[in-house]
C-alpha atoms as a PDB file:
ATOM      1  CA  UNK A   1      95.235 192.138  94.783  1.00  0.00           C
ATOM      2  CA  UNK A   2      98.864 189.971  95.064  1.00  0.00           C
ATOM      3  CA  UNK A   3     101.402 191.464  94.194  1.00  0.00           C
ATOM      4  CA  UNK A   4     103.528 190.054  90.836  1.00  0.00           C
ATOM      5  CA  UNK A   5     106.197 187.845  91.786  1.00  0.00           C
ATOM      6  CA  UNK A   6     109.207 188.170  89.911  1.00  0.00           C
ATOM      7  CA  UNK A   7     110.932 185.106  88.989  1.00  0.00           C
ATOM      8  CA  UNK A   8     113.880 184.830  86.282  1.00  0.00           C
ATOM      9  CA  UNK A   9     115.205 182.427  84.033  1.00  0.00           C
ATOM     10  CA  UNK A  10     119.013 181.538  83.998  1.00  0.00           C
ATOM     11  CA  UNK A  11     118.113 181.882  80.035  1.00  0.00           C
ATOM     12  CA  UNK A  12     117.037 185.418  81.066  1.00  0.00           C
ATOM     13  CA  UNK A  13     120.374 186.378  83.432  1.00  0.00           C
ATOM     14  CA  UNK A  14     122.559 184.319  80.372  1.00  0.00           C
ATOM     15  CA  UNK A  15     121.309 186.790  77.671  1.00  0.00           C
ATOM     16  CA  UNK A  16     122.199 189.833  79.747  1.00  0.00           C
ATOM     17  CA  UNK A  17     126.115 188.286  80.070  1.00  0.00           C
ATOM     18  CA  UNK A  18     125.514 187.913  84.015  1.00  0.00           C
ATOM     19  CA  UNK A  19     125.389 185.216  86.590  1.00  0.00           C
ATOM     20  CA  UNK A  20     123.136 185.154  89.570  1.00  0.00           C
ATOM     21  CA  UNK A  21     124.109 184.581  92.841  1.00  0.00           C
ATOM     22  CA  UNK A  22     122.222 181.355  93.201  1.00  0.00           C
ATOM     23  CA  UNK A  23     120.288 178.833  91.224  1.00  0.00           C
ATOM     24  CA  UNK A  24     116.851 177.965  92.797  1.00  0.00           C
ATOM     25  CA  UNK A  25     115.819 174.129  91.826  1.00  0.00           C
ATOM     26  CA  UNK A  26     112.254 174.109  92.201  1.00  0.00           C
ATOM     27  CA  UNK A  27     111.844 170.343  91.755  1.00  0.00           C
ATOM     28  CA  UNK A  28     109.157 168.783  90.891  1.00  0.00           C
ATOM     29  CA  UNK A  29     106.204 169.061  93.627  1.00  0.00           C
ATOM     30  CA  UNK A  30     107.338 172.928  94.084  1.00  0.00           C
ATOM     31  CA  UNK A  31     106.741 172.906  90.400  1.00  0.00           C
ATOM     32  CA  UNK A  32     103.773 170.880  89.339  1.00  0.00           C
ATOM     33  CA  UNK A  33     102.026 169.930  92.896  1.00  0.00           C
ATOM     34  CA  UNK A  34      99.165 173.371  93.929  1.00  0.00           C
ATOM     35  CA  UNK A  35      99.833 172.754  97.620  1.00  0.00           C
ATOM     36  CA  UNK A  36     103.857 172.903  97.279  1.00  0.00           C
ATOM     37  CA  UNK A  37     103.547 175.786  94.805  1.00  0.00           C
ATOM     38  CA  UNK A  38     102.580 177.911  97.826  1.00  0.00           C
ATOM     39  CA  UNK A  39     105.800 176.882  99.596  1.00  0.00           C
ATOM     40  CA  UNK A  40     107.558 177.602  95.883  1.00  0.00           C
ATOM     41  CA  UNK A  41     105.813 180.952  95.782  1.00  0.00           C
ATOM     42  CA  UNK A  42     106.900 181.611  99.790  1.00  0.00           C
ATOM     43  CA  UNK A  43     110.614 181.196  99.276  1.00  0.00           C
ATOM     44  CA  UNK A  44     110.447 183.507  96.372  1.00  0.00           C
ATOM     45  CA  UNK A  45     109.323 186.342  98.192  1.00  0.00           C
ATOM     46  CA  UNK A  46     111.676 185.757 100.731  1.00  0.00           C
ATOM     47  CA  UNK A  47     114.067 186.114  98.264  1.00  0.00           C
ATOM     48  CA  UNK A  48     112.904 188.512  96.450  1.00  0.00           C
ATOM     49  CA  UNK A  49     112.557 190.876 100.069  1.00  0.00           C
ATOM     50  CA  UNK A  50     116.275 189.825 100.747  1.00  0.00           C
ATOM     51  CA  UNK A  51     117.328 191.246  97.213  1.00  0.00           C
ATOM     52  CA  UNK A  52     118.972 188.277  96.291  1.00  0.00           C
ATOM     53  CA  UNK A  53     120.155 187.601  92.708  1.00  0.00           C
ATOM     54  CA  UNK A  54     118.562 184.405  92.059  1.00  0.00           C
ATOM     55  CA  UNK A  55     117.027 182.765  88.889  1.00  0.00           C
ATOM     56  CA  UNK A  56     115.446 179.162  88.220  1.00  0.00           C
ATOM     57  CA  UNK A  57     116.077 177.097  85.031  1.00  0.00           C
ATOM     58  CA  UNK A  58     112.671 177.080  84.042  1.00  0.00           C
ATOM     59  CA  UNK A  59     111.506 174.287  81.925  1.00  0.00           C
ATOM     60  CA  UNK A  60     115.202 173.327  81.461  1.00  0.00           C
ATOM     61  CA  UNK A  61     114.870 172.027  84.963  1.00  0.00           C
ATOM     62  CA  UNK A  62     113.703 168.468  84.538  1.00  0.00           C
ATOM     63  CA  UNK A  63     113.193 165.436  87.695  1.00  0.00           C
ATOM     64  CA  UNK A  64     116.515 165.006  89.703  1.00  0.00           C
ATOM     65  CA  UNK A  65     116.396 161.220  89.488  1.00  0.00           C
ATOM     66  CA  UNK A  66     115.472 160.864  92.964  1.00  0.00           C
ATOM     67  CA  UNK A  67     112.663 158.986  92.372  1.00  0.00           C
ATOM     68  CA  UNK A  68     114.259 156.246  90.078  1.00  0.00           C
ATOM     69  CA  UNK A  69     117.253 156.212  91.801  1.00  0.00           C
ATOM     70  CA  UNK A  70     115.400 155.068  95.638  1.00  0.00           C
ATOM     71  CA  UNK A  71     112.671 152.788  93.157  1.00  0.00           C
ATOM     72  CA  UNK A  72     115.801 150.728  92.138  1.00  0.00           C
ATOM     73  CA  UNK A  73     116.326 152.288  88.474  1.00  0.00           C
ATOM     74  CA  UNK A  74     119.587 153.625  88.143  1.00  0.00           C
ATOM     75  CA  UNK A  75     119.609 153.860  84.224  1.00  0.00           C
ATOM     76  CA  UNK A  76     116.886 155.987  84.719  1.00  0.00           C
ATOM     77  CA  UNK A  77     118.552 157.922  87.673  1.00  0.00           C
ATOM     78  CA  UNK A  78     121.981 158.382  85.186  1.00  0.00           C
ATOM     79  CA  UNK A  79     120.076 159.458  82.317  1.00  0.00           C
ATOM     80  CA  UNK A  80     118.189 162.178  84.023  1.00  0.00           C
ATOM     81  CA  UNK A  81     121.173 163.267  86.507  1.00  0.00           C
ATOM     82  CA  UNK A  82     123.318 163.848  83.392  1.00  0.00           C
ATOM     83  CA  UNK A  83     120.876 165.639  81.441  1.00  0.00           C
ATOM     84  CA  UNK A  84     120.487 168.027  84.435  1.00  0.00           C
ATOM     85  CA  UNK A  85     123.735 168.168  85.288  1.00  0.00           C
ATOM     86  CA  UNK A  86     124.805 169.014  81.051  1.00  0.00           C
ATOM     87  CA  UNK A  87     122.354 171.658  81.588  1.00  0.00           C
ATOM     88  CA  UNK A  88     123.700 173.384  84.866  1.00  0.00           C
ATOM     89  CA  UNK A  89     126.881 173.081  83.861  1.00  0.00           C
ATOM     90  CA  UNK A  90     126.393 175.298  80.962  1.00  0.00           C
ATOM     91  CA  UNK A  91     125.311 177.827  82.625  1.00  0.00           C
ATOM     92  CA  UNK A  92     128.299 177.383  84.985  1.00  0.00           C
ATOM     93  CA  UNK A  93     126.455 177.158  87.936  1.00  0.00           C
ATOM     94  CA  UNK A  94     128.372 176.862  91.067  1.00  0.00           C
ATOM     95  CA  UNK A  95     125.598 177.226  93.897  1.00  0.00           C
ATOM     96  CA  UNK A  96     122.178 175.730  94.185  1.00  0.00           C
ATOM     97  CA  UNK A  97     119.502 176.171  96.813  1.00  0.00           C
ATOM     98  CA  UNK A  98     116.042 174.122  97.008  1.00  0.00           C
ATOM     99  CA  UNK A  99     113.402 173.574  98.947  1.00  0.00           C
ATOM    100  CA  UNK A 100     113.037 169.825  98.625  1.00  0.00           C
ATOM    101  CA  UNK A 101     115.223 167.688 100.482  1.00  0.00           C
ATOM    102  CA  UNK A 102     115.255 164.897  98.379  1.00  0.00           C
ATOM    103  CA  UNK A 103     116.976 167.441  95.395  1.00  0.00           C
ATOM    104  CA  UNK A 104     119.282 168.684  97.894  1.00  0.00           C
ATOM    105  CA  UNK A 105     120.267 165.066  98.675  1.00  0.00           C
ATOM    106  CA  UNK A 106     120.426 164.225  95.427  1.00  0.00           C
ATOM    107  CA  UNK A 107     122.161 167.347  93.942  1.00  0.00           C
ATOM    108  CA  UNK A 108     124.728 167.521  96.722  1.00  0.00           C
ATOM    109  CA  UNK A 109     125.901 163.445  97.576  1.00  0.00           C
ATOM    110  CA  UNK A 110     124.807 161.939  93.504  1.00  0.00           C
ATOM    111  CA  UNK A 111     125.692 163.998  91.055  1.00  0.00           C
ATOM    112  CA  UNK A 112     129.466 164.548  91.972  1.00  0.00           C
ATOM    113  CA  UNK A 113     130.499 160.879  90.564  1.00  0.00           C
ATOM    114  CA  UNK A 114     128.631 162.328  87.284  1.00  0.00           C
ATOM    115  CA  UNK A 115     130.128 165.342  87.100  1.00  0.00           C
ATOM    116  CA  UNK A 116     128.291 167.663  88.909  1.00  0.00           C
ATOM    117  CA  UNK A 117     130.080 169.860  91.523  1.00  0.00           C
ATOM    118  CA  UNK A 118     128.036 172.285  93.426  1.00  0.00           C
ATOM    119  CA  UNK A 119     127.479 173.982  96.307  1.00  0.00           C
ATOM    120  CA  UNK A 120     124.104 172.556  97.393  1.00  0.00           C
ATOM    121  CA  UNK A 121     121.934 174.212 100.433  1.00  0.00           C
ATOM    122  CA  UNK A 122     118.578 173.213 101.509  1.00  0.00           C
ATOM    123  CA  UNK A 123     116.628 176.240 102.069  1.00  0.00           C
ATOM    124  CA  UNK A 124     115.897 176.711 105.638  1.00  0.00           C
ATOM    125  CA  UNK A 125     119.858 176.593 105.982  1.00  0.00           C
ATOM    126  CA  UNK A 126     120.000 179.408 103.153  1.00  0.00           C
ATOM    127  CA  UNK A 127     117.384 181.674 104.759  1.00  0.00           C
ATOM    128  CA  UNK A 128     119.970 180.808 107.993  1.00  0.00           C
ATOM    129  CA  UNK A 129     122.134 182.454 105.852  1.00  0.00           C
ATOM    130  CA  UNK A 130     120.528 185.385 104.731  1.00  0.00           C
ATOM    131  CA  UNK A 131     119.843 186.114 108.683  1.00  0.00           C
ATOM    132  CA  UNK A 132     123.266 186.125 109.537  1.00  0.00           C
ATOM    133  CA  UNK A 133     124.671 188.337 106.773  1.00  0.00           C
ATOM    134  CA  UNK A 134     121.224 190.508 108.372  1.00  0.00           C
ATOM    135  CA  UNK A 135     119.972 190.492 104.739  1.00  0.00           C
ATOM    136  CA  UNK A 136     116.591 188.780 106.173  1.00  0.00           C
ATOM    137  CA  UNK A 137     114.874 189.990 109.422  1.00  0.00           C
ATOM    138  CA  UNK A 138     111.867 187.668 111.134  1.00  0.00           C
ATOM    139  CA  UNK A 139     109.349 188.565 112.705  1.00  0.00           C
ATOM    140  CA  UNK A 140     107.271 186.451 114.802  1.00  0.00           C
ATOM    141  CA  UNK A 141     103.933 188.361 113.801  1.00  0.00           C
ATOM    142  CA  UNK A 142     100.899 186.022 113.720  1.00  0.00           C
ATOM    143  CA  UNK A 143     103.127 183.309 114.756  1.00  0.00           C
ATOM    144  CA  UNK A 144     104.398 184.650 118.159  1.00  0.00           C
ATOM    145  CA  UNK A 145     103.939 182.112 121.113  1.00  0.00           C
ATOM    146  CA  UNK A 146     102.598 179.365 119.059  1.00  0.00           C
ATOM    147  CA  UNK A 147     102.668 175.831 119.624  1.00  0.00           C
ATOM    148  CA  UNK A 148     105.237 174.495 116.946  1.00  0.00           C
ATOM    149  CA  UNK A 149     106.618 171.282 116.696  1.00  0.00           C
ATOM    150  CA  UNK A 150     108.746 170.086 113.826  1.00  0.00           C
ATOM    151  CA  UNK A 151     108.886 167.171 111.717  1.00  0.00           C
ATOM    152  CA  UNK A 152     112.353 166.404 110.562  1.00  0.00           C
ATOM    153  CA  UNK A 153     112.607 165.076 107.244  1.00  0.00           C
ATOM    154  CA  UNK A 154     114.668 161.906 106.657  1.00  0.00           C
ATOM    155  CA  UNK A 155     116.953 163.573 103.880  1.00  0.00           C
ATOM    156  CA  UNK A 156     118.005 166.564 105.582  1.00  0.00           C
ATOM    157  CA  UNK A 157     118.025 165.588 109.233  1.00  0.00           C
ATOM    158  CA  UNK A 158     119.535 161.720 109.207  1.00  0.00           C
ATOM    159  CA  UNK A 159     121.230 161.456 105.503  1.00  0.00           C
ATOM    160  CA  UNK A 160     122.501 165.287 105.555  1.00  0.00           C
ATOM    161  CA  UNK A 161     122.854 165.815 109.427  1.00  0.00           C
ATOM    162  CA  UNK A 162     121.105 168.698 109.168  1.00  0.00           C
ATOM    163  CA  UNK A 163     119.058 170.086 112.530  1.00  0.00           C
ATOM    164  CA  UNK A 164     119.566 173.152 113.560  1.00  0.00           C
ATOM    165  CA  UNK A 165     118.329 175.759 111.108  1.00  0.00           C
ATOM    166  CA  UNK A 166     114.768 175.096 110.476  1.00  0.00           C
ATOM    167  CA  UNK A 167     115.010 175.630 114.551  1.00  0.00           C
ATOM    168  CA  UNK A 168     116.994 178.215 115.077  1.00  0.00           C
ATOM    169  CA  UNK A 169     113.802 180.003 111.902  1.00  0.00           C
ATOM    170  CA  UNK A 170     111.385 178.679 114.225  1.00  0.00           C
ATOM    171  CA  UNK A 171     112.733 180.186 117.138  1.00  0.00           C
ATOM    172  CA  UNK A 172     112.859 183.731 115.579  1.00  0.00           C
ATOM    173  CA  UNK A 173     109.404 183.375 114.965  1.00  0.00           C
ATOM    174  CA  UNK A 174     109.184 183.951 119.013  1.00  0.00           C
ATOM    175  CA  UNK A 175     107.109 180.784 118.730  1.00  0.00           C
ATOM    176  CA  UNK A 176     106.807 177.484 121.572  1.00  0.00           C
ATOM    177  CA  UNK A 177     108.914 174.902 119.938  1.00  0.00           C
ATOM    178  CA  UNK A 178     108.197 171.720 121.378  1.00  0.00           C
ATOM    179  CA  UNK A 179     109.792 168.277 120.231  1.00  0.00           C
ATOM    180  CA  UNK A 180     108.228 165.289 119.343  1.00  0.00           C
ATOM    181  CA  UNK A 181     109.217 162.357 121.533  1.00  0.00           C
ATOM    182  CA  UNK A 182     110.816 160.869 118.099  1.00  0.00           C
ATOM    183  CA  UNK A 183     112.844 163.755 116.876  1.00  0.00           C
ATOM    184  CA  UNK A 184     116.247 164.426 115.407  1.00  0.00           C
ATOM    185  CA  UNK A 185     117.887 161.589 114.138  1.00  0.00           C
ATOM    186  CA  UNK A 186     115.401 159.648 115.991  1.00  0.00           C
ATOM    187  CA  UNK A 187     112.406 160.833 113.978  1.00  0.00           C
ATOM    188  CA  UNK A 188     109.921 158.824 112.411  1.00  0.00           C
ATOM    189  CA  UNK A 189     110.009 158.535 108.397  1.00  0.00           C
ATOM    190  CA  UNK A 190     107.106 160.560 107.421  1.00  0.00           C
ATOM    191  CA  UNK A 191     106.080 157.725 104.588  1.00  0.00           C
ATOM    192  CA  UNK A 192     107.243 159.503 101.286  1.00  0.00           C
ATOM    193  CA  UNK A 193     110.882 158.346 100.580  1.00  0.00           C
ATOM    194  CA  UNK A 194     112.425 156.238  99.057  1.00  0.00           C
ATOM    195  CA  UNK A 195     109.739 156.641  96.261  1.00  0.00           C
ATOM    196  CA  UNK A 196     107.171 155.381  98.396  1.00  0.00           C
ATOM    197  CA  UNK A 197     105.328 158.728  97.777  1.00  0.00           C
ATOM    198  CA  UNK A 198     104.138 157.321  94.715  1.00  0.00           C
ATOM    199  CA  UNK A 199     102.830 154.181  95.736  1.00  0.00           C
ATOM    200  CA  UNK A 200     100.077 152.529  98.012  1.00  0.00           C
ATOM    201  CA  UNK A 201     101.542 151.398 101.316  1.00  0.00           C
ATOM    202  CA  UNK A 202     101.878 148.071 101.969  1.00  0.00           C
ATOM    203  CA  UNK A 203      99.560 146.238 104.093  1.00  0.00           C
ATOM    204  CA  UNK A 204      99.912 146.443 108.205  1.00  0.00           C
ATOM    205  CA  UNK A 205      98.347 147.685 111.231  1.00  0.00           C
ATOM    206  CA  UNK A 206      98.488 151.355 110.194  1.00  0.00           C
ATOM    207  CA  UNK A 207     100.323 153.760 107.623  1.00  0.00           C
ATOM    208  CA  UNK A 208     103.186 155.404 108.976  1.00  0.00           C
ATOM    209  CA  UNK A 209     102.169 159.036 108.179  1.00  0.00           C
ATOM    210  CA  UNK A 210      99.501 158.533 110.506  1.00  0.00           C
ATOM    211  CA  UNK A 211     102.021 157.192 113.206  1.00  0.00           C
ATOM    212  CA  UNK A 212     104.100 160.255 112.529  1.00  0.00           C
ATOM    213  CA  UNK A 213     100.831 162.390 112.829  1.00  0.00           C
ATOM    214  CA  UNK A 214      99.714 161.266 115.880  1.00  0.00           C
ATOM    215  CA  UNK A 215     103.457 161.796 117.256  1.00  0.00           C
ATOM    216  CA  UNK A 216     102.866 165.660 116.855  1.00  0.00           C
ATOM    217  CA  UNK A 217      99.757 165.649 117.918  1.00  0.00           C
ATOM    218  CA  UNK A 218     100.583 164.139 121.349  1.00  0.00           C
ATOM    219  CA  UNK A 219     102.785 167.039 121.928  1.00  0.00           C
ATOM    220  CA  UNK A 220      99.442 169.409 121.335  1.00  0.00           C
ATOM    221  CA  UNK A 221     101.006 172.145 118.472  1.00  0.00           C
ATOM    222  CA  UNK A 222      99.262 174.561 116.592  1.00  0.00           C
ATOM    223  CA  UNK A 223     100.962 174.098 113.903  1.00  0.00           C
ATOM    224  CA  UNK A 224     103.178 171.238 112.549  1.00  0.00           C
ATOM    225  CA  UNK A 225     106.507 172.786 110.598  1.00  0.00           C
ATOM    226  CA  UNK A 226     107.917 171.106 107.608  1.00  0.00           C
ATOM    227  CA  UNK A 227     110.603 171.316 105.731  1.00  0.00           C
ATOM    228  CA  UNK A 228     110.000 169.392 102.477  1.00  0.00           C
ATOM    229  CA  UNK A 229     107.025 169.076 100.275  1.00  0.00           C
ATOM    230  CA  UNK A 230     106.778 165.339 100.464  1.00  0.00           C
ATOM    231  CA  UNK A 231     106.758 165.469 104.542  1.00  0.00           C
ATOM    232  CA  UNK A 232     104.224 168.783 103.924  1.00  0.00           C
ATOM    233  CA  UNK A 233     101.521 166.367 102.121  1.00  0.00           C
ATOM    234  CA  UNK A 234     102.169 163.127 104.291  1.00  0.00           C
ATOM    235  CA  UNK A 235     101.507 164.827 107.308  1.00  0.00           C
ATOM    236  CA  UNK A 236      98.477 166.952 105.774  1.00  0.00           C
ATOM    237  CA  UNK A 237      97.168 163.452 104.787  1.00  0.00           C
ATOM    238  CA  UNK A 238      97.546 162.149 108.177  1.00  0.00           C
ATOM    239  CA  UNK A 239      95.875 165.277 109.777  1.00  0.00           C
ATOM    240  CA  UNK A 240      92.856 164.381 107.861  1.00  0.00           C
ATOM    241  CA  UNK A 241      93.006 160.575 108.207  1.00  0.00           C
ATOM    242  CA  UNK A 242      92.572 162.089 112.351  1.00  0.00           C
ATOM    243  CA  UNK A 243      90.029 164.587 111.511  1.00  0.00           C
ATOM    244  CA  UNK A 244      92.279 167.560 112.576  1.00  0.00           C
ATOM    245  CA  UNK A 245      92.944 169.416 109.468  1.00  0.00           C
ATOM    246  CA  UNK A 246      90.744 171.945 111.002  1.00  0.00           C
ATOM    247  CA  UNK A 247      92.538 172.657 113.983  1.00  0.00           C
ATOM    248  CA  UNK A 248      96.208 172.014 113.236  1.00  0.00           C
ATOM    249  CA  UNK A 249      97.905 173.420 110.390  1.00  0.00           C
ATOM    250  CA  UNK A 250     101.157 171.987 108.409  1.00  0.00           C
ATOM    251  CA  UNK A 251     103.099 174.966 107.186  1.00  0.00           C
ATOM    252  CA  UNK A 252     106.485 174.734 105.630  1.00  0.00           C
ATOM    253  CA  UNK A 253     109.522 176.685 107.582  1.00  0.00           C
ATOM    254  CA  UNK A 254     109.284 179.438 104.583  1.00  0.00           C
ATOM    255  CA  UNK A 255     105.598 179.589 104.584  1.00  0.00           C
ATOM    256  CA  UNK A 256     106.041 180.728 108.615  1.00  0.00           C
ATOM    257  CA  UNK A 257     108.621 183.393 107.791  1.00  0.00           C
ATOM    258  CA  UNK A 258     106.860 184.901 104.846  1.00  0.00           C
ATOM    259  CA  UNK A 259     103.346 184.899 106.214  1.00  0.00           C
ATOM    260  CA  UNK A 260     104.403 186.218 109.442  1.00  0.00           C
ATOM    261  CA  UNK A 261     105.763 189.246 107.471  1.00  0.00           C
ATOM    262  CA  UNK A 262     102.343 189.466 105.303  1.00  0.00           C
ATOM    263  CA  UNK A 263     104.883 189.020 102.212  1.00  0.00           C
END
């Protein structure tokens, strides 16, 4: 029997006359897609086992823009950044952590020219956090000396500069970290941004999820670590398009800590 996972509103923390410490933006596939819910549902006991004061807008929390914005609509982008950002800023919010890197991109480098001032953290760099203030522990568990190679995503790693956490998780995990020969800001798109999540690929010699697929799997993990939900299904996809799904898992960097704790 799971337990219940507690999850409030910033409706909720508004009608009691407090403020939590952070907002958690779900987005969109951590919202509405069943394999990202798990990664959703991952953080939030990590959270939860960290005691910290968080709450989510809840269906106030609409699409960052992200989409329209990389798709070449920018009315569309404006209209849905200010509605969010009308929205946060009622609520005063002055710190925001998410698990998708295209909202942290978004949130953090967009929405300042709108209006919208925040501190923005991606969540492996929160959970970071949390380890250094010793409000988190990790424990390798299951995942101790495991193959694990990770998959930087394009809008934390090259357009946020951002390496070094989901590592430094991984490495906690007292797990094999082994790089991809394309890693860093040398890593291969996985095929999702710039909208193209939401389209068929154009036609050529092969899909580049697959090319980024069969870049991990030369380095022979166990388990492929992701840190955004778009990356999380492009290389699942790719996994199958090889006929590995079996073998190797994809697991996001909060799925690893959790699990490994049997949260």
């Amino acid at each position: 029997m799971s337990k219940t996972i507690k999850v409030p509103t910033m409706a909720e923390y508004k009608a009691q006359g407090k403020q939590p410490e952070v907002l958690f933006w779900v987005g969109c596939a951590g919202s509405f897609d069943d394999r990202a819910k798990k990664i959703t549902k991952a953080f939030v006991k990590l959270l939860n086992k960290a005691q910290v004061e968080f709450a989510v807008l809840g269906t106030e929390e609409s699409c960052t823009g992200d989409p329209a914005k990389r798709s070449g609509n920018e009315f569309l982008f404006q209209m849905q950044a200010i509605s969010n950002i009308e929205v946060l800023n009622t609520y005063q919010i002055k710190k925001i952590v998410t698990t998708c890197p295209h909202c942290f991109n978004t949130i953090k480098n967009e929405y300042p020219e709108l209006g919208g001032n925040y501190e923005v953290m991606h969540h492996t760099q929160f959970l970071k956090t949390l380890l250094d203030e010793g409000k988190l522990t990790i424990e390798g568990g299951s995942f101790k000396g495991k193959r694990i190679t990770f998959h930087d995503p394009c809008y934390l790693g090259r357009a946020n500069n951002i390496y070094e956490a989901p590592r430094l998780l991984i490495k906690k995990l007292e797990a094999e970290l082994i790089e991809m020969k394309n890693c860093r800001r040398n890593a291969l798109c996985c095929g999702a941004g710039g909208a193209q999540m939401f389209k068929e690929p154009e036609k050529g010699n092969s899909d580049i999820n697959v090319e980024r697929t069969q870049q991990a799997l030369e380095v022979n993990p166990e388990i492929i670590a992701a840190g955004c939900p778009f990356c999380n299904t492009m290389m699942t996809d790719g996994l199958k398009t090889k006929e590995k799904e079996h073998t190797v898992a994809v697991l996001d960097i909060a799925e690893l800590i959790a699990n490994a704790q049997d949260l």
